[in-house]
Protein backbone atom coordinates (compact mmCIF):
# COMPACT_ATOMS: atom_id res chain seq x y z
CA UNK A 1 22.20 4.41 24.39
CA UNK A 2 19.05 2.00 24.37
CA UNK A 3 17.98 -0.14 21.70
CA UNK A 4 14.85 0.57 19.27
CA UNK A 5 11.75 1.88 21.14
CA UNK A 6 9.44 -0.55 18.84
CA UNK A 7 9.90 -2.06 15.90
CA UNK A 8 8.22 -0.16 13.61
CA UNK A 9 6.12 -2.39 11.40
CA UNK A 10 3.41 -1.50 12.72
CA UNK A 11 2.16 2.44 14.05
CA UNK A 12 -0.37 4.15 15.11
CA UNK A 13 -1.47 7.20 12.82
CA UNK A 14 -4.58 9.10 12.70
CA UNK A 15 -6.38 8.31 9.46
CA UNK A 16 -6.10 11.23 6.75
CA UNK A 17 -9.64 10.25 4.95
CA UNK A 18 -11.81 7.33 5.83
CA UNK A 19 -10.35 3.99 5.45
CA UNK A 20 -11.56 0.44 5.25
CA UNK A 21 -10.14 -2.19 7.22
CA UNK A 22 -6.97 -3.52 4.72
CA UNK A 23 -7.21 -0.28 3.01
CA UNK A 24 -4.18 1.77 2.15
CA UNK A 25 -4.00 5.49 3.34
CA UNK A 26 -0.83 7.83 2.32
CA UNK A 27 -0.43 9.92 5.54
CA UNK A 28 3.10 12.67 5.35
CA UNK A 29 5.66 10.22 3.77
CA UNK A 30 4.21 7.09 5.06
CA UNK A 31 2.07 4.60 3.43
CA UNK A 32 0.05 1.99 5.72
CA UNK A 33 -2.12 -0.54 5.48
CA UNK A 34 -5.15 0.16 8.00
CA UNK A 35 -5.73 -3.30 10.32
CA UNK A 36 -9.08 -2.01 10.91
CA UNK A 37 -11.62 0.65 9.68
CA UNK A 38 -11.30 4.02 10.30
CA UNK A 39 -13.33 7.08 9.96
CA UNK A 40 -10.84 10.58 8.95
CA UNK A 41 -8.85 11.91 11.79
CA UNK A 42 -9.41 8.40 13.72
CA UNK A 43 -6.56 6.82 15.37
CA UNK A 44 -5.40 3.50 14.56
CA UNK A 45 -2.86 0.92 13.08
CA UNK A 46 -1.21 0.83 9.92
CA UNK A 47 0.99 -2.15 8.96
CA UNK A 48 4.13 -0.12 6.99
CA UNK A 49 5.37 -3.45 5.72
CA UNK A 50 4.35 -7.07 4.16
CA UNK A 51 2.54 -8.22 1.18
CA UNK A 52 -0.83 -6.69 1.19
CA UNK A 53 -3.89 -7.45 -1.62
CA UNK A 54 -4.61 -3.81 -2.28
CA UNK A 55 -6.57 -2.30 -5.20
CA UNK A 56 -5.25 -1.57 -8.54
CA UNK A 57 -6.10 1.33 -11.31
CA UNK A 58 -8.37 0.37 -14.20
CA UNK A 59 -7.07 -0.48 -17.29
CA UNK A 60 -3.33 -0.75 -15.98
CA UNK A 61 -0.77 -3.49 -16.69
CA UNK A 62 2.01 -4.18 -14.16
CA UNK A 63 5.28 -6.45 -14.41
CA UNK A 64 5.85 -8.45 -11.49
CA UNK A 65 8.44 -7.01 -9.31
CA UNK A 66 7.77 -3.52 -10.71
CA UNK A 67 7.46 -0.64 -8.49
CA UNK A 68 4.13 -0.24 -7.16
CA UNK A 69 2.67 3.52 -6.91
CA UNK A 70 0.04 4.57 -4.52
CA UNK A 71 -2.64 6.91 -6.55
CA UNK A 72 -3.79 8.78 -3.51
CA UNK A 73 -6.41 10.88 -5.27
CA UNK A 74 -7.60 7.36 -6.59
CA UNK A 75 -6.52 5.43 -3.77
CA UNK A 76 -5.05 2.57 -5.85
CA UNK A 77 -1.58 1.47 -6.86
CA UNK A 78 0.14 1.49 -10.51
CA UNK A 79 3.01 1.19 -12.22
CA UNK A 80 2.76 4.61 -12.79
CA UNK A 81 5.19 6.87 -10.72
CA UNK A 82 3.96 10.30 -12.23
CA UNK A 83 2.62 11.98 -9.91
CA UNK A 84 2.15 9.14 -7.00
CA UNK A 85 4.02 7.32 -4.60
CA UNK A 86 6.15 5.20 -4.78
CA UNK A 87 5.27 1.97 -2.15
CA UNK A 88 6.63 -1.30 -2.86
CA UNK A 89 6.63 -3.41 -5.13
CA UNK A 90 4.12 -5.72 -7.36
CA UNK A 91 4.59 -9.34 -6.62
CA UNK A 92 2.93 -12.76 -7.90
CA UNK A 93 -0.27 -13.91 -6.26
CA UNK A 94 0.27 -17.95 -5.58
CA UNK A 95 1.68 -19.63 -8.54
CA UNK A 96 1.07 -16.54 -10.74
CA UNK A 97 3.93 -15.87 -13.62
CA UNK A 98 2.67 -13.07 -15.61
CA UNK A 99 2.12 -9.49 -15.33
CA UNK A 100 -1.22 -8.27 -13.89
CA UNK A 101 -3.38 -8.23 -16.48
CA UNK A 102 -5.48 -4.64 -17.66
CA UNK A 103 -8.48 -6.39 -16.21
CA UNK A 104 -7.28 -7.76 -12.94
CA UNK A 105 -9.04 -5.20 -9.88
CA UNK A 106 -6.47 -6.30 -7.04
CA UNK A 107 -2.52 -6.82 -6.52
CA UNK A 108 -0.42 -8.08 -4.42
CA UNK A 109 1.95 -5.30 -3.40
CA UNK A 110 4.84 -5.54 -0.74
CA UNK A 111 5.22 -2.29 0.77
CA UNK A 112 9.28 -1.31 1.36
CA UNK A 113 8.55 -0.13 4.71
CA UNK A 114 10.99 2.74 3.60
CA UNK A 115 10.47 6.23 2.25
């Protein structure tokens, strides 16, 4: 029997809708973060884990260390798991100690690599 064929952090997957470079894209079970932009149906690589900036809904709160959802029909993450998927998990951005704030546009998300 032979070890692992790669590694796995990072894959190649065709886009499912256009995506900017650092952009997050649901695709089957997976969720990636796009290294570089890609028009829909393009081939190209998705990091599956790490700590990624990636946008967050409007008007949402999240705890740090929460579970982070991926909104695909918004394409943003929340603390929200109805209806959305789950991704990681919300986590401080430098010396950051409280929640993201209803107004904050970005998080910092760690994808679990896992599904």
């Amino acid at each position: 029997m032979q070890g692992p064929i790669q590694e796995g952090k990072i894959l190649s997957i065709a886009a499912p809708y256009v995506v900017a470079s650092g952009g997050g894209a649901l695709v089957g079970a997976l969720f990636g973060v796009a290294v570089t932009a890609l028009a829909s149906g393009e081939v190209g690589s998705f990091m599956l884990e790490g700590v990624h900036e990636l946008p967050k809904a409007t008007g949402a709160t999240a705890s740090l260390y929460a579970k982070a959802y991926w909104n695909d029909t918004n394409k943003n993450v929340t603390a929200s798991a109805s209806g959305n998927t789950l991704i990681g998990v919300f986590v401080p951005i430098g010396s950051q100690s409280a929640a993201y704030a209803s107004g904050a546009t970005l998080a910092h998300v760690r994808l679990n690599g896992a599904f």
